[in-house]
Each structure stands twice: as structure tokens, then as C-alpha cells.
Protein backbone atom coordinates (compact mmCIF):
# COMPACT_ATOMS: atom_id res chain seq x y z
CA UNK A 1 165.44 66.94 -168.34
CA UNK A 2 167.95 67.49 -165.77
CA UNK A 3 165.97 69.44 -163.63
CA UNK A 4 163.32 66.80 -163.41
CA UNK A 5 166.03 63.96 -162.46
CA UNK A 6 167.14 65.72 -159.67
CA UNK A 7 163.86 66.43 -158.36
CA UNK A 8 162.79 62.98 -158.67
CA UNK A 9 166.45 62.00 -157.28
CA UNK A 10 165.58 64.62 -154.24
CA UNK A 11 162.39 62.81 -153.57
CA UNK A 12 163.22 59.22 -153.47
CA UNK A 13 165.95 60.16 -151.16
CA UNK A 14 163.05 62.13 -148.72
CA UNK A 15 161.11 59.40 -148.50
CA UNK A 16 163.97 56.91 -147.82
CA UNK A 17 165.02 58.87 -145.14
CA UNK A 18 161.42 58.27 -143.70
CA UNK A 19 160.88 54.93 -144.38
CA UNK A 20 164.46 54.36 -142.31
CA UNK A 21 162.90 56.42 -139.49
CA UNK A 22 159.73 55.15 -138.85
CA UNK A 23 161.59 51.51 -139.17
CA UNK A 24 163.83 52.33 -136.33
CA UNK A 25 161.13 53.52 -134.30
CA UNK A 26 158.81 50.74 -134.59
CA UNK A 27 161.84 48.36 -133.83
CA UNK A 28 163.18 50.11 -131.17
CA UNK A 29 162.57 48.30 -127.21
CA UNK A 30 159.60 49.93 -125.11
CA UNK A 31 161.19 52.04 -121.71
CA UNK A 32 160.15 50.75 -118.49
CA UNK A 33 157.91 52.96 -116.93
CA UNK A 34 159.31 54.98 -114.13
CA UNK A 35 159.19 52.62 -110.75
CA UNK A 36 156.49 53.65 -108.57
CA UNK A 37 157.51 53.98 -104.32
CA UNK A 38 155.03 54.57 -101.73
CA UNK A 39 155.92 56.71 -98.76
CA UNK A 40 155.39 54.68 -95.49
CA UNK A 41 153.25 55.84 -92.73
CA UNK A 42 155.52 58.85 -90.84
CA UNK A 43 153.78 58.20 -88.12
CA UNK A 44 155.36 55.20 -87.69
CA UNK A 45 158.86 55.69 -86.29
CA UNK A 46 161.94 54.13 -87.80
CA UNK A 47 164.04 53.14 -85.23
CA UNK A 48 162.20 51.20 -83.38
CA UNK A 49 163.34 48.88 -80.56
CA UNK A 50 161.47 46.68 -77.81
CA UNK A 51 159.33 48.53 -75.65
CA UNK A 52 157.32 47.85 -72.52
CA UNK A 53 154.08 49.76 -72.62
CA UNK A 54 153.71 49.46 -68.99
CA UNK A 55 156.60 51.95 -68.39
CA UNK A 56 155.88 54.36 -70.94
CA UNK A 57 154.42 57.96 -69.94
CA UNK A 58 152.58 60.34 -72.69
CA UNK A 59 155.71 61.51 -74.21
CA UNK A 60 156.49 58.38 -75.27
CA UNK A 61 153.66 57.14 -76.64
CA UNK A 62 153.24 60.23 -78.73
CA UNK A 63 156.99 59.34 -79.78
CA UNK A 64 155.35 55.88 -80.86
CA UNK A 65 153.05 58.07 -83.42
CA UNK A 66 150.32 58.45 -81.48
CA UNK A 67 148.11 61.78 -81.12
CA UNK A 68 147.52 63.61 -77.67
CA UNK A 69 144.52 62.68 -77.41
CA UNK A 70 145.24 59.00 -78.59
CA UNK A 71 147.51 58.76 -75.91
CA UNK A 72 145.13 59.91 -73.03
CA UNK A 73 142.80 56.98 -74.68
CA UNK A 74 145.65 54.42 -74.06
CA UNK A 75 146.59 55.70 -70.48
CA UNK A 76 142.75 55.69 -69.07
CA UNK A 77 142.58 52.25 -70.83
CA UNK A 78 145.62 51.08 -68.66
CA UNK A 79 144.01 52.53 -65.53
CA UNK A 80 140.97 50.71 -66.52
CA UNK A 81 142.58 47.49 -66.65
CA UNK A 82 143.63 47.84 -63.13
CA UNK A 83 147.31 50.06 -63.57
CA UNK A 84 148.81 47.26 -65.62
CA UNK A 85 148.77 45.72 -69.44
CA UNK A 86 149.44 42.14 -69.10
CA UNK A 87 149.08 40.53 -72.55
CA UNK A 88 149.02 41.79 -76.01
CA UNK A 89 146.16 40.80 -76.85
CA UNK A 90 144.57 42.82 -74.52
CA UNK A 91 147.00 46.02 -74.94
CA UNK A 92 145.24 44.94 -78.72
CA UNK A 93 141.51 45.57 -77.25
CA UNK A 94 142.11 49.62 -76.82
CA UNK A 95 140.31 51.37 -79.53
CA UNK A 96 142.45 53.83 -79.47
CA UNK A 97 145.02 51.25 -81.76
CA UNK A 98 144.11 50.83 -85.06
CA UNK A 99 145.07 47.06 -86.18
CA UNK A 100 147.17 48.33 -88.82
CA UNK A 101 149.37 50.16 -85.78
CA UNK A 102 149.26 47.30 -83.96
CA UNK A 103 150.52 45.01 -86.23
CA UNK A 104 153.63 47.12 -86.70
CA UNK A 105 154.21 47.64 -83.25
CA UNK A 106 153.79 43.94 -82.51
CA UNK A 107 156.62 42.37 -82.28
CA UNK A 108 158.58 44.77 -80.72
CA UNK A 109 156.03 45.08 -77.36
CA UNK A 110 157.21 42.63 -74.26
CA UNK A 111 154.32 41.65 -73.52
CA UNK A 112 152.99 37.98 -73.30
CA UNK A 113 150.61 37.12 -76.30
CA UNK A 114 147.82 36.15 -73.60
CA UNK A 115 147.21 36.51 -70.33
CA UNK A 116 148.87 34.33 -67.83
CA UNK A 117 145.57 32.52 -65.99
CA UNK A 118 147.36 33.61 -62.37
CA UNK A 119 146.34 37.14 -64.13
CA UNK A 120 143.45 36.77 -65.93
CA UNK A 121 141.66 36.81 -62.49
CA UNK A 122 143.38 39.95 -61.06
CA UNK A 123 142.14 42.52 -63.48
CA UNK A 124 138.37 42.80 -64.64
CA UNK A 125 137.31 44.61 -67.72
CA UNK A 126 135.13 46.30 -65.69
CA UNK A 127 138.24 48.72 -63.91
CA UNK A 128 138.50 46.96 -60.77
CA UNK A 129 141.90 47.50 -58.91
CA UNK A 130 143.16 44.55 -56.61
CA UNK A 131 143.56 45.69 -53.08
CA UNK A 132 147.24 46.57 -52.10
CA UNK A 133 147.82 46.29 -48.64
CA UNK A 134 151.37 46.79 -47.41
CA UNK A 135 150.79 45.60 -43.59
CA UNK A 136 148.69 46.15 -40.29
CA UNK A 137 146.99 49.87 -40.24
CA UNK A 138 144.80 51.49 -38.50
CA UNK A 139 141.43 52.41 -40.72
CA UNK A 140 140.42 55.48 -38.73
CA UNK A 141 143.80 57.14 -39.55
CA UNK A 142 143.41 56.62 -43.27
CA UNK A 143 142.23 60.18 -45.36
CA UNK A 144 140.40 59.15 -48.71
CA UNK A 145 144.01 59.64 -50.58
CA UNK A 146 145.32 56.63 -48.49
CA UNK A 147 141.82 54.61 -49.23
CA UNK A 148 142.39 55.83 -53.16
CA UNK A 149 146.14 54.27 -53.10
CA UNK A 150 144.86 51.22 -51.57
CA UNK A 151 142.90 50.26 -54.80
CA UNK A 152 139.52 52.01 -53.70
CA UNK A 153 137.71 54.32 -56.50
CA UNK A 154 137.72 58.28 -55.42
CA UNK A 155 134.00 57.90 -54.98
CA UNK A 156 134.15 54.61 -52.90
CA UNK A 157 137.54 56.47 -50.81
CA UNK A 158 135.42 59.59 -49.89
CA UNK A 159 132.12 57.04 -49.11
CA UNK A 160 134.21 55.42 -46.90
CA UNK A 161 134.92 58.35 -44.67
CA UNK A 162 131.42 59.87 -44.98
CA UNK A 163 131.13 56.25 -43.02
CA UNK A 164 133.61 56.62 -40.13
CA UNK A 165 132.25 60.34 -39.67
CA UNK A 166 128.92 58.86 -39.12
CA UNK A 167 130.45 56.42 -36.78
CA UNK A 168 131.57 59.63 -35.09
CA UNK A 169 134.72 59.41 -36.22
CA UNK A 170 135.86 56.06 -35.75
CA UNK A 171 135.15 52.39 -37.27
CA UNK A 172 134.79 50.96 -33.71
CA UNK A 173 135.18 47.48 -34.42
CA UNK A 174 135.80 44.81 -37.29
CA UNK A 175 132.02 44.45 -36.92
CA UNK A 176 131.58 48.01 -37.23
CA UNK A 177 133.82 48.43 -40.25
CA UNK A 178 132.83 45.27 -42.08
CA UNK A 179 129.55 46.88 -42.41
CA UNK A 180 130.55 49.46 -44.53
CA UNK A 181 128.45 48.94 -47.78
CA UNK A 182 131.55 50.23 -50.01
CA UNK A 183 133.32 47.41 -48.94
CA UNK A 184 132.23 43.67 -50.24
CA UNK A 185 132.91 40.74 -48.16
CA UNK A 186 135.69 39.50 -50.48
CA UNK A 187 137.49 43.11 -49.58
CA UNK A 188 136.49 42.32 -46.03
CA UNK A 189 138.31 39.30 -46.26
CA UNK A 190 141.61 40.42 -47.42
CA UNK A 191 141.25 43.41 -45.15
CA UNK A 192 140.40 41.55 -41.77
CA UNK A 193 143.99 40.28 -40.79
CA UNK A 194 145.05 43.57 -40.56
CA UNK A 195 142.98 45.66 -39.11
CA UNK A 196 144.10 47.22 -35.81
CA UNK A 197 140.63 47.16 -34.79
CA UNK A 198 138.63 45.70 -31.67
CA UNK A 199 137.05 42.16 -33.29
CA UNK A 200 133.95 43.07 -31.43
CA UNK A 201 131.51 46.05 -30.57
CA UNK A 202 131.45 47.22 -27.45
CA UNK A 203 128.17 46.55 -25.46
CA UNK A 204 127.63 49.77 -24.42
CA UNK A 205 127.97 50.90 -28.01
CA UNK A 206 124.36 52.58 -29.68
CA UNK A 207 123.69 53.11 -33.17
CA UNK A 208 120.56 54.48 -33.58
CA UNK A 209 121.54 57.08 -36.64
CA UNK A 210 121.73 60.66 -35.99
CA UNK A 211 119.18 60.77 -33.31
CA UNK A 212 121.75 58.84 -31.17
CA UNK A 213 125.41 59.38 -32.42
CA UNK A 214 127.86 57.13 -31.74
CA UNK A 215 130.13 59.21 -29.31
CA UNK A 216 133.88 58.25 -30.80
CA UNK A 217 137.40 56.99 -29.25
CA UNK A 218 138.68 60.40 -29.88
CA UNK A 219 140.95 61.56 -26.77
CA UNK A 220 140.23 65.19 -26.22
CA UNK A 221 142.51 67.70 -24.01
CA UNK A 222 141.55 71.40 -23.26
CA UNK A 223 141.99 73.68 -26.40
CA UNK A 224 141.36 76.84 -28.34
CA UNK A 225 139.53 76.58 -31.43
CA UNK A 226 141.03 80.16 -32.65
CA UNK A 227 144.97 78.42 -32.44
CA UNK A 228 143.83 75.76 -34.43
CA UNK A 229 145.18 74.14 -37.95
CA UNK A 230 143.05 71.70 -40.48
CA UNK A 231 145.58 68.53 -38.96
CA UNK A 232 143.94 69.30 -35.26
CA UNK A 233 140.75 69.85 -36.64
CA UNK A 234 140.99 66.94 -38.37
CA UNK A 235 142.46 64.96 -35.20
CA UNK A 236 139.25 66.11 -33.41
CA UNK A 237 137.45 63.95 -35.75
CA UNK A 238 136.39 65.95 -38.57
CA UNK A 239 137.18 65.53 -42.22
CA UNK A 240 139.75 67.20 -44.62
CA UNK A 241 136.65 69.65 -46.00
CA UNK A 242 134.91 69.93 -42.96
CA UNK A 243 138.39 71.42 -41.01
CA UNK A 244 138.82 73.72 -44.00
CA UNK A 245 134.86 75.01 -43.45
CA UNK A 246 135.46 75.49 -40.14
CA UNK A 247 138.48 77.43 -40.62
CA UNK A 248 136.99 79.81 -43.72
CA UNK A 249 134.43 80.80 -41.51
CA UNK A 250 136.28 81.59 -38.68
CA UNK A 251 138.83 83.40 -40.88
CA UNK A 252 136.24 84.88 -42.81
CA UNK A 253 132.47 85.24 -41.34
CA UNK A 254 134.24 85.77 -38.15
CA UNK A 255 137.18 87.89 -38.95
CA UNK A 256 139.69 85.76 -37.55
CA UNK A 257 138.44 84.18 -34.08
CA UNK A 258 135.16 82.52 -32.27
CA UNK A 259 134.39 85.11 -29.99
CA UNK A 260 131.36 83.14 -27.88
CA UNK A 261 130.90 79.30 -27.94
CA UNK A 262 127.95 80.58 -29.79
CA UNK A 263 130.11 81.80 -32.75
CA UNK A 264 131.64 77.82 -32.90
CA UNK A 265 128.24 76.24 -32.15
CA UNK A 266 126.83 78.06 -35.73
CA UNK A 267 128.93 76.65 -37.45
CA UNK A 268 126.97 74.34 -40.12
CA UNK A 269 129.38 71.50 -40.48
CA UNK A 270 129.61 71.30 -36.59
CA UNK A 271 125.96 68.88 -35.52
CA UNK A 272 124.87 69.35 -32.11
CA UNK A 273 125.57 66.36 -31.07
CA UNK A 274 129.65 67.03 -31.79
CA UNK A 275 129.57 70.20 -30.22
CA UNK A 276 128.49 69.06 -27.19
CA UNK A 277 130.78 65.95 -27.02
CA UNK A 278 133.41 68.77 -27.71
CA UNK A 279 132.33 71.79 -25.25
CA UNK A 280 133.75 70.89 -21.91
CA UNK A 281 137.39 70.53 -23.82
CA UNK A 282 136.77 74.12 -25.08
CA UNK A 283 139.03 77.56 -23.47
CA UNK A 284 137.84 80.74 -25.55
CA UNK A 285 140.65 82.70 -24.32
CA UNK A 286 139.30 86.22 -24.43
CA UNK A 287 141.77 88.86 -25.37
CA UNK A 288 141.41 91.73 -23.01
CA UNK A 289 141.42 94.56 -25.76
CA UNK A 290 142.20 97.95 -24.11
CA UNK A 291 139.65 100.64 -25.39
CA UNK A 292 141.05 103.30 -27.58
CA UNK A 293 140.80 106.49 -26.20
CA UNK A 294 139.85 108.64 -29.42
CA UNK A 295 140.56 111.94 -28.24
CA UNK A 296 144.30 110.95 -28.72
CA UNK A 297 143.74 109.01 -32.34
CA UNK A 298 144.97 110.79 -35.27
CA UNK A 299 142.03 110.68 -38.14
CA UNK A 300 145.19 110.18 -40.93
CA UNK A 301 146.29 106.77 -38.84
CA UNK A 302 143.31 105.57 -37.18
CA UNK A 303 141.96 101.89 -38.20
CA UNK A 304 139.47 99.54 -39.67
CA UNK A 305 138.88 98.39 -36.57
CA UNK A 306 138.75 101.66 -34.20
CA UNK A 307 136.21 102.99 -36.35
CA UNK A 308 134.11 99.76 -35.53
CA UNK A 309 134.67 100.14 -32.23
CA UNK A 310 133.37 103.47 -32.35
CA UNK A 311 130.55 102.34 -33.61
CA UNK A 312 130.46 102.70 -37.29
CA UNK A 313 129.27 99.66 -39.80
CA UNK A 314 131.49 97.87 -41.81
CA UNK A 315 130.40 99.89 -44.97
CA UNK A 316 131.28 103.35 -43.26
CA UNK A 317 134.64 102.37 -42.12
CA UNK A 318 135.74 100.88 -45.38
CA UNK A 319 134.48 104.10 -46.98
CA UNK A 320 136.46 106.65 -45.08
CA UNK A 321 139.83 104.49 -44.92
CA UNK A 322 139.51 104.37 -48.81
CA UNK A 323 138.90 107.38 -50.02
CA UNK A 324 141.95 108.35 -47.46
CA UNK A 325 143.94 106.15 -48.78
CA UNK A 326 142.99 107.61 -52.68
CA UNK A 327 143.55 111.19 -51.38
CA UNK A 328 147.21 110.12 -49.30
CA UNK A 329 145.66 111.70 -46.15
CA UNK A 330 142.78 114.12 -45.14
CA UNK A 331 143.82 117.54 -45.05
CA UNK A 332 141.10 119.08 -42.85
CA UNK A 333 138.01 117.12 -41.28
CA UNK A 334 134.97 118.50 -43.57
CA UNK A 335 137.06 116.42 -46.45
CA UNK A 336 135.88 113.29 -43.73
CA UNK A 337 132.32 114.21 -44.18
CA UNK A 338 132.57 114.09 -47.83
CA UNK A 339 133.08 110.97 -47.68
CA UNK A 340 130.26 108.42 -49.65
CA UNK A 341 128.05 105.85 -47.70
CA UNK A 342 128.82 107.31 -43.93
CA UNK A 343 126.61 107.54 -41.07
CA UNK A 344 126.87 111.39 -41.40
CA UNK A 345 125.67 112.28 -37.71
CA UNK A 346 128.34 109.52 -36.08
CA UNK A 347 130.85 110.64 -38.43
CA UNK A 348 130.23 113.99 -37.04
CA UNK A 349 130.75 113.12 -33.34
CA UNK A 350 133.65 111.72 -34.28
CA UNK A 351 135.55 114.50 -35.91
CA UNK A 352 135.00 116.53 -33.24
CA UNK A 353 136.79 114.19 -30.84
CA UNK A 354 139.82 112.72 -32.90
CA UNK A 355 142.64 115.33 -33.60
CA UNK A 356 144.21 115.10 -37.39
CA UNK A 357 147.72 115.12 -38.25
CA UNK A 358 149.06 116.60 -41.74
CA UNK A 359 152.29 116.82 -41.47
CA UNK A 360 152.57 113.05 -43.61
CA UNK A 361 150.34 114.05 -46.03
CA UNK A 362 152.26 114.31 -49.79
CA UNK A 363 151.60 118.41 -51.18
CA UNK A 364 153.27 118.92 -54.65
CA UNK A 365 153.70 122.16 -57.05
CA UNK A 366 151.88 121.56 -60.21
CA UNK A 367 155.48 121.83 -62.02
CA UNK A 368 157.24 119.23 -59.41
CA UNK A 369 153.58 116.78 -58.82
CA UNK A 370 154.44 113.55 -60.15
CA UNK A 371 152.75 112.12 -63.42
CA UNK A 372 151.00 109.48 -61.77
CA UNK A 373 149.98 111.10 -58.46
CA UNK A 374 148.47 113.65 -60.78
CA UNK A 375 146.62 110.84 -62.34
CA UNK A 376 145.54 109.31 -59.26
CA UNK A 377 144.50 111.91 -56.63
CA UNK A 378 140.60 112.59 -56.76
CA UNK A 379 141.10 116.35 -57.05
CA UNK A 380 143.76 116.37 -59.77
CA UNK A 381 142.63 113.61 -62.06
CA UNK A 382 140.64 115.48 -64.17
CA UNK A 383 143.06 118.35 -64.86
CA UNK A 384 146.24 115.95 -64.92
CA UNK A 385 146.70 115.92 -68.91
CA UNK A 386 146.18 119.96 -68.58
CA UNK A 387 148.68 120.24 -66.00
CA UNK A 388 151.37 118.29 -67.85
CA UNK A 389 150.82 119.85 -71.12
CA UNK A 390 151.15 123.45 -69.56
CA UNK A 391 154.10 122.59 -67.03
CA UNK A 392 156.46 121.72 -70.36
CA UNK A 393 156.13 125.63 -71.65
CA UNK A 394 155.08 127.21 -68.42
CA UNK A 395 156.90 126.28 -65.36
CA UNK A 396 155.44 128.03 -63.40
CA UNK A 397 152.20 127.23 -60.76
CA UNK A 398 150.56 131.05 -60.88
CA UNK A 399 150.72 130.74 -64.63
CA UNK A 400 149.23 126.67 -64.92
CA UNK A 401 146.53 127.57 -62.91
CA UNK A 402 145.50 130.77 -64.71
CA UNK A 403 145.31 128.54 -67.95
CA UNK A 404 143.29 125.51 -65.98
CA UNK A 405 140.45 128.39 -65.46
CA UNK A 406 138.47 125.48 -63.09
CA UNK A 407 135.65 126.58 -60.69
CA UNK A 408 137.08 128.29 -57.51
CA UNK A 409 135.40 125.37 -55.22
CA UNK A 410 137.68 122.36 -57.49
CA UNK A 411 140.90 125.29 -57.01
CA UNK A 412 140.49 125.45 -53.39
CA UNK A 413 140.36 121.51 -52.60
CA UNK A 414 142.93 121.11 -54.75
CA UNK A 415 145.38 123.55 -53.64
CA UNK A 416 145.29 121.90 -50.14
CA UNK A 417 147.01 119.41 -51.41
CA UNK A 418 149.76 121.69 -53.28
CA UNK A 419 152.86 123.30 -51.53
């Protein structure tokens, strides 16, 4: 009997237990769920401060968030506009900033909301650039750069001066220069007051295109086209590319100098018609070169130029001066005749004239030869690795070039060149 009371006592007090648990539970306040934060756009800095986009370069722009190549949007945009943002809401118009951007950035930009109407006519949406001119100039002293800085487009610049070079290589007149197609009459207009130009065309003045070149105002003196730079070139009426032309090719086509007015007169980028207008002014001096008398010229020392004036082609004379310079020196004249791409029977003639030096020649021992020379020399490149392996247990030259075992023809040009 007492066992079944105190299981039934046992029991009751279980399931009281329970029904207290489940009551506090139910009773018991719901927890606020966990507050949710959003993290704000990083690239949107947090420190900002007013700005003028006007003065700010790529760094700075890419400090306001933007990408690289963002940025190089937003800078050709402002050189599109003519150099200059002058409103918000056209700094707003560049694709390159999303709305979202912009409205952050908005109140911080000094800027005027709109344009002011003085400006609305100065910059176009199509990329025109208003015309800076600082005071009175002289147009056929300008280069394209200075045309470029005035507010003219690259292309319009360099059309410009293709102009004045047809002119001969001056503008003439305001006549002359107003009819320039580059330039519109409203440019005209602004230009005109300050243009150190005659007002009129002379009336002895033909332009009948490039059958009849206009001679220009250019004041010529006596000169030298060999002592002359691109600025004299250039003074003489030619542009910035054509005095670089004519100085490649007499640099380069003409190793260094016009020898005939015939060399200057080839000269593509030089027309007939200039030529002529220059070729009275023109004193080739001709350098008096003393002939070399050969039969005193050492074969180890003698030049590029000698051997041309013996007679030999280009391609001969570079042959033998390289493969003397591989070798450090020819050690007897046959080595000369070895030589690839000669003119054999010249060559020959020549050898038996010139006398040859070898006292400056470098000659090594196979133990003393130096790594690299070893390496380099025709006759011991082969063989180098050999020689240096069996030079570290056998010093000794007899011994090295017992072990080489090489043909007796590769032993005997080599040992010329060994002590």
C-alpha cells in the first residue's frame, strides 16, 4: 500500500513540475530579434568635405571612389565640355556617375546647380573649346602645339600648317589666312585684331596650286645644309616632321652629309619648286679628304670607311671589321680571307698591300684564358667547357690539349691565338 502512495505521490509531483514549466514558458515575453545594420557603400569615402571638380586630377577622383577607368571617363568628359565643369547638373550628365554617386556627392561639389547663361554659350556639347588668345602674334610663327593651346583640335592645329606650307610657308595676308577652311568666320573674327599680318594680298602674289607655288617671305642667307638643326630647318620654312625627314636621311641614307646638291634635291619632302627657291642660298662645303695611303695602314686598325675607299661594298667591310672584332685582331692575313661575304679577289689585292700589326692582339694559355674570352673567341668556343673542366685537375697546356684530341687544322688556328 505504501509503495503504491509514493509512486502515485512521485507522479503527481512529475507532472506538476511540467505543468509549472510549460506555464512559464508560454508566459514568458518574446526576444527582439537581433537588429539588422547594412554596411554602406566603401566606396564612398567618409570624410568628405567640399570639393571643386574642376581642380581635381585622377588621384583624386579615384580617392572620391571612383575606378581608373571611371576616372579617365570623367576627365575626357571635362575636356569635352571645353576644359571646364560649370554646373552640376551638367558634371550630373557624365555617364560615368551613377545617380546614386551623385546624389551623395551632391552637396558637397561647388558647383552652381545650372549653368550661368554668360556660360551656357561658351561650351557646346559637341567639345568645342573657346579661342584663347593672349595678345597680337604672328600666325606663321605658331607650330601646331601653339595652334592646339589656342583652343584648336590636334587635327584642325596640324591642318592649319599643312595650310601655311602650301602658302609656301607663310599666311601672306589676313585675306590669305582668313581663307583657311579650318578656320570659320566667327574664329576669323576674334582672330582678325590681332593678327600681325598684311590686311591685303600683295598684287604680285599667284596662287595657282602647286603648279605655281607661292614663293614665301622667308629671308634666306648663305648656308650649309650638313651644319644644320630641325629649328633652322624649320626657319627655312619647313615643318616640325618634314626637318626631322630631312635630317634622318641625311644622317642615315647619306651617312651623315649631302655630298652633291643632287643628294639634297632627292630628298622626297623637299618639291622642286622649294629647292630651287632655296639653291642659290646653298654652300656644300666639300671636305678635302686626304687619300689613305694603304701601304702604311695596319689591317688590325684600319676602318669602315678606308675599306670603302678602297673599294669594297658596304657588306664586305662590315664583314671583315666584325669578325675582327669577334677574333680581338687578325693574327696573319689568310685569317682575312676567311672572312664570309668578301669580294675575295679585292680582298686579295688588299692584303698584299696593307702591313698587319700583332703585337695588340690578346694570346692566353689555356690555364690563364679567361672564362668568357674562351666563350667568345670563334676558335675556342666550342672547346671552352672542355678547357675549363680540364684546367681545374690539369694545369697544365701540353696536358689540356692532349685531352681536347681536336683536328690538327682547329689546333693550329687556335694556338695562334695562345702564348
Amino acid at each position: 500500500m505504501r509503495k503504491n502512495y509514493y509512486r502515485k505521490l512521485a507522479l503527481m509531483v512529475t507532472l506538476l513540475t511540467v505543468l509549472l514549466a510549460y506555464q512559464k514558458y508560454t508566459s514568458r515575453e518574446k526576444e527582439p530579434f537581433p537588429k539588422v545594420t547594412f554596411i554602406s557603400d566603401a566606396s564612398i569615402p567618409a570624410n568628405l568635405s567640399d570639393f571643386d571638380p574642376n581642380t581635381l586630377d585622377k588621384e583624386q577622383w579615384q580617392k572620391l571612389g571612383f575606378s581608373e577607368k571611371q576616372t579617365a571617363t570623367i576627365l575626357k568628359y571635362k575636356d569635352i565640355v571645353g576644359g571646364k565643369f560649370t554646373s552640376k547638373e551638367q558634371l550630373k550628365k557624365c555617364y560615368a556617375i551613377s545617380s546614386e554617386k551623385f546624389s551623395v556627392l551632391s552637396s558637397f561639389i561647388l558647383l552652381p546647380e545650372t549653368a550661368e547663361k554668360g556660360d551656357s554659350k561658351r561650351f557646346s556639347p559637341y567639345g568645342k573649346k573657346e579661342i584663347m588668345i593672349s595678345g597680337k602674334f604672328n600666325p606663321d610663327q605658331f607650330s601646331a602645339n601653339d595652334w592646339f593651346t589656342m583652343g584648336f583640335s590636334e587635327k584642325q592645329a596640324e591642318a592649319i600648317i599643312k595650310y601655311k606650307n602650301y602658302l609656301g610657308g607663310s599666311f601672306i595676308s589676313k585675306e590669305k589666312f582668313k581663307e583657311c577652311f579650318i578656320i570659320s568666320s566667327e574664329n576669323y573674327s576674334k582672330l582678325e585684331p590681332y593678327l600681325l599680318l598684311p590686311a591685303k594680298t600683295p598684287e604680285n602674289f599667284r596662287n595657282s596650286g602647286k603648279d605655281n607655288p607661292v614663293r614665301s617671305k622667308i629671308q634666306y642667307h648663305p648656308f650649309d645644309p650638313n651644319q644644320l638643326g630641325p629649328d633652322e630647318w624649320i626657319a627655312l620654312g619647313f615643318s616640325e616632321k618634314q626637318a626631322i625627314t630631312i635630317i634622318n636621311y641625311r644622317d642615315r641614307n647619306l651617312r651623315g652629309s649631302f655630298k652633291s646638291l643632287e643628294d639634297l634635291q632627292k630628298c622626297f619632302v623637299i618639291s622642286a619648286e622649294k629647292f630651287q627657291e632655296m639653291k642659290p642660298y646653298i654652300r656644300l662645303q666639300e671636305k678635302q679628304q686626304e687619300k689613305t695611303d694603304f701601304s702604311k695602314t695596319d689591317l688590325n686598325t684600319i676602318t669602315f670607311k678606308q675599306l670603302i675607299e678602297f673599294g669594297l661594298d658596304e657588306r664586305s667591310a662590315g664583314s671583315i671589321i666584325g669578325f675582327r672584332k669577334k677574333l680581338g685582331g687578325f693574327m696573319n692575313k689568310q685569317q682575312i680571307l676567311t672572312t664570309y661575304n668578301i669580294d675575295q679577289d679585292l680582298v686579295q689585292k688588299l692584303i698584299s698591300i696593307a702591313p698587319l700589326n700583332t703585337s695588340d692582339v690578346p694570346r692566353y694559355s689555356l690555364v690563364n684564358a679567361p672564362e668568357e674570352w674562351l666563350k667568345n673567341h670563334p676558335y675556342f668556343k666550342y672547346s671552352a667547357d672542355k678547357i675549363i673542366f680540364y684546367r681545374t685537375s690539369n694545369p697544365d697546356d701540353k696536358k689540356i690539349w692532349k685531352l681536347l684530341k681536336l683536328k690538327p687544322e682547329y689546333e693550329e688556328r687556335m694556338k695562334l691565338y695562345v702564348k
